[in-house]
Structure formats: C-alpha cells, structure tokens
C-alpha atoms as a PDB file:
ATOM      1  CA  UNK A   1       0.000   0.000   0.000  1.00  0.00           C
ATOM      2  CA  UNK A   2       1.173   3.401  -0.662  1.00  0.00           C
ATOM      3  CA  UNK A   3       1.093   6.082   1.719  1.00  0.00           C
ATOM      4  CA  UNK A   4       1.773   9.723   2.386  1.00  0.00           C
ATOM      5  CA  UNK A   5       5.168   9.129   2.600  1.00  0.00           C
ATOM      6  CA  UNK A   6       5.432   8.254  -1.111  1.00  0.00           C
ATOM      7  CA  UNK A   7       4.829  11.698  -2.506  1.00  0.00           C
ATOM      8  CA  UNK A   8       5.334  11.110  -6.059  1.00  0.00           C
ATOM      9  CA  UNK A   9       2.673   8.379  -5.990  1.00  0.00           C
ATOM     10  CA  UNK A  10      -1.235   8.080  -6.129  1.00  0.00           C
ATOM     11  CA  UNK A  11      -2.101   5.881  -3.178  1.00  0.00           C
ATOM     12  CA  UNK A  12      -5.767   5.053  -4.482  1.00  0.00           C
ATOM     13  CA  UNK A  13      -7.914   6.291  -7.917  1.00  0.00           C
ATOM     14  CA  UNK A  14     -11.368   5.817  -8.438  1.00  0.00           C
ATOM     15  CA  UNK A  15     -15.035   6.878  -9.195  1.00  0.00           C
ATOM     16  CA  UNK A  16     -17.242   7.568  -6.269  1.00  0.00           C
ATOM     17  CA  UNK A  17     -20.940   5.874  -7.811  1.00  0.00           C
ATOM     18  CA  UNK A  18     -22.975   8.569  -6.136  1.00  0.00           C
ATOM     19  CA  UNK A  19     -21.622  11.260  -7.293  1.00  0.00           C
ATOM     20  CA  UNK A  20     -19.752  10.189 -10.565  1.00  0.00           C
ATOM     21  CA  UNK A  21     -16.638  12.124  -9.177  1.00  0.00           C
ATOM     22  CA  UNK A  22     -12.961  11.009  -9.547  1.00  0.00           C
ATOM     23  CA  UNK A  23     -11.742  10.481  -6.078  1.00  0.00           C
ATOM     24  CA  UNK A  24      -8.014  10.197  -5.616  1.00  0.00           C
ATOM     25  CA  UNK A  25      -7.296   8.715  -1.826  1.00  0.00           C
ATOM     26  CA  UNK A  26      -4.210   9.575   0.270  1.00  0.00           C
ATOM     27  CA  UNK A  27      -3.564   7.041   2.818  1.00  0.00           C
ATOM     28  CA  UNK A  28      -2.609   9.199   5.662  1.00  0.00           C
ATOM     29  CA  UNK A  29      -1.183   6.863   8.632  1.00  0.00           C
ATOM     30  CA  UNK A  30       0.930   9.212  10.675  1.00  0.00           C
ATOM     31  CA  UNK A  31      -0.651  11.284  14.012  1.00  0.00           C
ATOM     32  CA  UNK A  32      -1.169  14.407  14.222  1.00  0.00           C
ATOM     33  CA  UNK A  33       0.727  14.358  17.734  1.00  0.00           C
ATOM     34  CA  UNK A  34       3.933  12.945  16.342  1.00  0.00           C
ATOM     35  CA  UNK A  35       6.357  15.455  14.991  1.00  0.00           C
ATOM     36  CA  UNK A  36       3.214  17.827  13.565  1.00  0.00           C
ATOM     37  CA  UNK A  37       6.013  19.840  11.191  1.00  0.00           C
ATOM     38  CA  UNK A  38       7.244  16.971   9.682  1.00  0.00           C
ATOM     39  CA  UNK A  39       3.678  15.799   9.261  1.00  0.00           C
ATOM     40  CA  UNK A  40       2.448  18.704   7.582  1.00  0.00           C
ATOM     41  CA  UNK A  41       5.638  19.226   4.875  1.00  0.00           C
ATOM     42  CA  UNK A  42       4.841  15.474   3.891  1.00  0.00           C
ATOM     43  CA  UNK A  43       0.810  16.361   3.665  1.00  0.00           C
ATOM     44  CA  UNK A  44       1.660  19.539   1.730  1.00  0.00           C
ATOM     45  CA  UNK A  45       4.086  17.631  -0.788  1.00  0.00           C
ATOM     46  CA  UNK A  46       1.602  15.207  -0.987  1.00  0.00           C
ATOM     47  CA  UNK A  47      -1.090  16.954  -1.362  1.00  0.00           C
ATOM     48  CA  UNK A  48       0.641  19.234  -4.113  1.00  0.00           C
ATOM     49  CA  UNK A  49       1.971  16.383  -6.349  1.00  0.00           C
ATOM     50  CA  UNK A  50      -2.365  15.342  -6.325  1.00  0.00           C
ATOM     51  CA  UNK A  51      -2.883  18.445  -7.723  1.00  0.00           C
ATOM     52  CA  UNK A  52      -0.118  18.551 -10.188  1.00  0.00           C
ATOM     53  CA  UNK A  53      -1.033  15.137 -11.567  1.00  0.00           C
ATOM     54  CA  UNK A  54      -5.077  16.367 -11.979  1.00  0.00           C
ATOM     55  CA  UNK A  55      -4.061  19.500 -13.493  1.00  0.00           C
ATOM     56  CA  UNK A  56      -1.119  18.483 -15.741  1.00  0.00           C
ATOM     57  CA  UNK A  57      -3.820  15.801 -17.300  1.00  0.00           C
ATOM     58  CA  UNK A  58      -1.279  12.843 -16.093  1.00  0.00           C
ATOM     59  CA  UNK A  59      -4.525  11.800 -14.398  1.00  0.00           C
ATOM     60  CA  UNK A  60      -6.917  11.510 -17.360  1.00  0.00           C
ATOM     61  CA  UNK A  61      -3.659   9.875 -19.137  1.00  0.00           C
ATOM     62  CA  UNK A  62      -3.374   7.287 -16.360  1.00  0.00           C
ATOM     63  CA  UNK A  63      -7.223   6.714 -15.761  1.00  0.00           C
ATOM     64  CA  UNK A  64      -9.003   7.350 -18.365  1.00  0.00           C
ATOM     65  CA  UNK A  65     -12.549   6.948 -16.495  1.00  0.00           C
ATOM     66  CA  UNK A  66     -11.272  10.862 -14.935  1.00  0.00           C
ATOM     67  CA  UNK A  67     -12.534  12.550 -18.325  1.00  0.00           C
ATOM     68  CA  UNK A  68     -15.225  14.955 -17.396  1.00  0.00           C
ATOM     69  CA  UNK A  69     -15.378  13.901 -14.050  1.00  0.00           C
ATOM     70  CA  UNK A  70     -14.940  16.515 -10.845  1.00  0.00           C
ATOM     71  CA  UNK A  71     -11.903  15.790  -9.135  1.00  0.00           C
ATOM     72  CA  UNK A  72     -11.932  14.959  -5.184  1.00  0.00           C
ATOM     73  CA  UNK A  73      -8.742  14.616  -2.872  1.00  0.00           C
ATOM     74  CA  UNK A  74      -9.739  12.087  -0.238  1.00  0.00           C
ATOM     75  CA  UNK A  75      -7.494  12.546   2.869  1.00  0.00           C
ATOM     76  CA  UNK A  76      -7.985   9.486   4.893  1.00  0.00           C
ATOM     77  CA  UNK A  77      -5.868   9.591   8.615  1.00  0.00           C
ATOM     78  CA  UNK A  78      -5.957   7.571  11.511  1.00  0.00           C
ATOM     79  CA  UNK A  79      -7.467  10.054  13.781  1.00  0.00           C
ATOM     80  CA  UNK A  80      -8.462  13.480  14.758  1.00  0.00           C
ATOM     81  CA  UNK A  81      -6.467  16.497  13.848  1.00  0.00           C
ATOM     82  CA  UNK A  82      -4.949  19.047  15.971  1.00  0.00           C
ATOM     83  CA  UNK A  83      -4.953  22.590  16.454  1.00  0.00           C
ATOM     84  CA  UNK A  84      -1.961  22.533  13.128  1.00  0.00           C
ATOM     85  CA  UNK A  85      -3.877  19.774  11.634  1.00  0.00           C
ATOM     86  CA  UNK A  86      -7.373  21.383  11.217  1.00  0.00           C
ATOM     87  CA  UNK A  87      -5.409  24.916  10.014  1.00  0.00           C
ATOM     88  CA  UNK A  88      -3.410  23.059   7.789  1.00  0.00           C
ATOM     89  CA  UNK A  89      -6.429  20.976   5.948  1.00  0.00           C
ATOM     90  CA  UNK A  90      -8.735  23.976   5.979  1.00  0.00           C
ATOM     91  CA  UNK A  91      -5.674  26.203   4.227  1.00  0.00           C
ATOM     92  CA  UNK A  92      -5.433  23.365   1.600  1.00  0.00           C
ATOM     93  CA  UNK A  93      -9.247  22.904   1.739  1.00  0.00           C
ATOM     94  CA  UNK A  94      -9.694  26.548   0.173  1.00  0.00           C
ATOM     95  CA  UNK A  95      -6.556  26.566  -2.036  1.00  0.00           C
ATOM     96  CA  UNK A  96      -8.003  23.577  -3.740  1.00  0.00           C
ATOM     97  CA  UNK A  97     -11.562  24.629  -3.558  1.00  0.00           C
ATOM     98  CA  UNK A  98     -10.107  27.522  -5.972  1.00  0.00           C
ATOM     99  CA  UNK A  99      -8.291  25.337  -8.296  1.00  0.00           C
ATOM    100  CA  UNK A 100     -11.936  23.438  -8.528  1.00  0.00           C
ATOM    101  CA  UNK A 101     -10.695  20.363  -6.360  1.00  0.00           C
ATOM    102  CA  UNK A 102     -12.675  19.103  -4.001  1.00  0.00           C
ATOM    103  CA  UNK A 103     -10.758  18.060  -0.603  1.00  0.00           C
ATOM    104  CA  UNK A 104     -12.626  15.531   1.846  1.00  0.00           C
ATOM    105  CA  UNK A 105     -11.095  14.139   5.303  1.00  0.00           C
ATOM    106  CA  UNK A 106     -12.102  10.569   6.508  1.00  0.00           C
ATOM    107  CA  UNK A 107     -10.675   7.809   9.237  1.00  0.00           C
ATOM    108  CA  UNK A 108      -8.612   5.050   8.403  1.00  0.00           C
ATOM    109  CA  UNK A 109      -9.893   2.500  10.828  1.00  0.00           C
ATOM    110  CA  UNK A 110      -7.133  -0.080  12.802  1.00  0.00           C
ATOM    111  CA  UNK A 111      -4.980   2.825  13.069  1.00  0.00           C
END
C-alpha cells in the first residue's frame, strides 16, 4: 500500500458511484501528535503532487474513467487532527476549492 510518505505516488484512484466524481485517496497513517512539522511538509508535498497530476492531465492519461469527471482529494488519517492539523487541511481545503478540487477528510480505521 502506498502512503503519504510516497509523494510522487497516487495511493488510491477511483469513481465515487454517487456522485460520478474522480476520487483520488491519500492514505494518511501518521498522528497528528507525532512530529506535527514533519507531518504537515509530507501532507503539503503530498497533497501538491495530487494536484499537479489532476491539473497536468497525467490523471486523465493514467485513468481514463477521470474525463469529465470533478476531481476529489480524499485525505484518509488515523485520527483526529490538531490545532496545526485542522489549520493546515482547511488552508489546503480553500486553495483547492479555488483550483476546482474538491478536498474531503475521513478515518482510516485499525490505526
């Protein structure tokens, strides 16, 4: 399984049935509470490599189901964030948001 710590690589691509969106899935398994800068320069790397592969078209290359489809950053983490976490994910929530990405936050369960 890839992870956050492989920032060159897409952990998980897919299409989200509901909604028809393209949901790439970061597989988040650090805590917040463990070295919280180191945490967030691997989030933001990882988070900016998603964005470069949506809006370079690498994505529609790789998987070609993306074409037309919204694109959603899932962020999936072991556990709650903290005060840096939640500043951090809203910051890239909005800077995404602009670029007409959609970020979403979920829990990675046995973590």
């Amino acid at each position: 399984m890839m992870t956050i710590l492989e920032a060159d690589k897409v952990d998980f691509i897919g299409v989200d049935r509901e909604s028809g969106k393209v949901v790439l899935t970061i597989s988040d398994h650090l805590h917040w509470n463990e070295d919280p800068d180191r945490h967030e320069a691997l989030l933001r790397t990882k988070i900016a490599s998603y964005r470069a592969f949506i809006e370079s078209g690498n994505l529609v290359t790789a998987y070609p189901d993306a074409e037309h489809r919204d694109p959603v950053i899932n962020l999936m983490s072991p556990g709650r964030f903290n005060t840096q976490g939640r500043a951090v994910y809203e910051e890239l929530h909005k800077e995404l948001k602009e670029a007409g990405i959609e970020l979403r936050k979920g829990l990675l369960e046995n973590y």
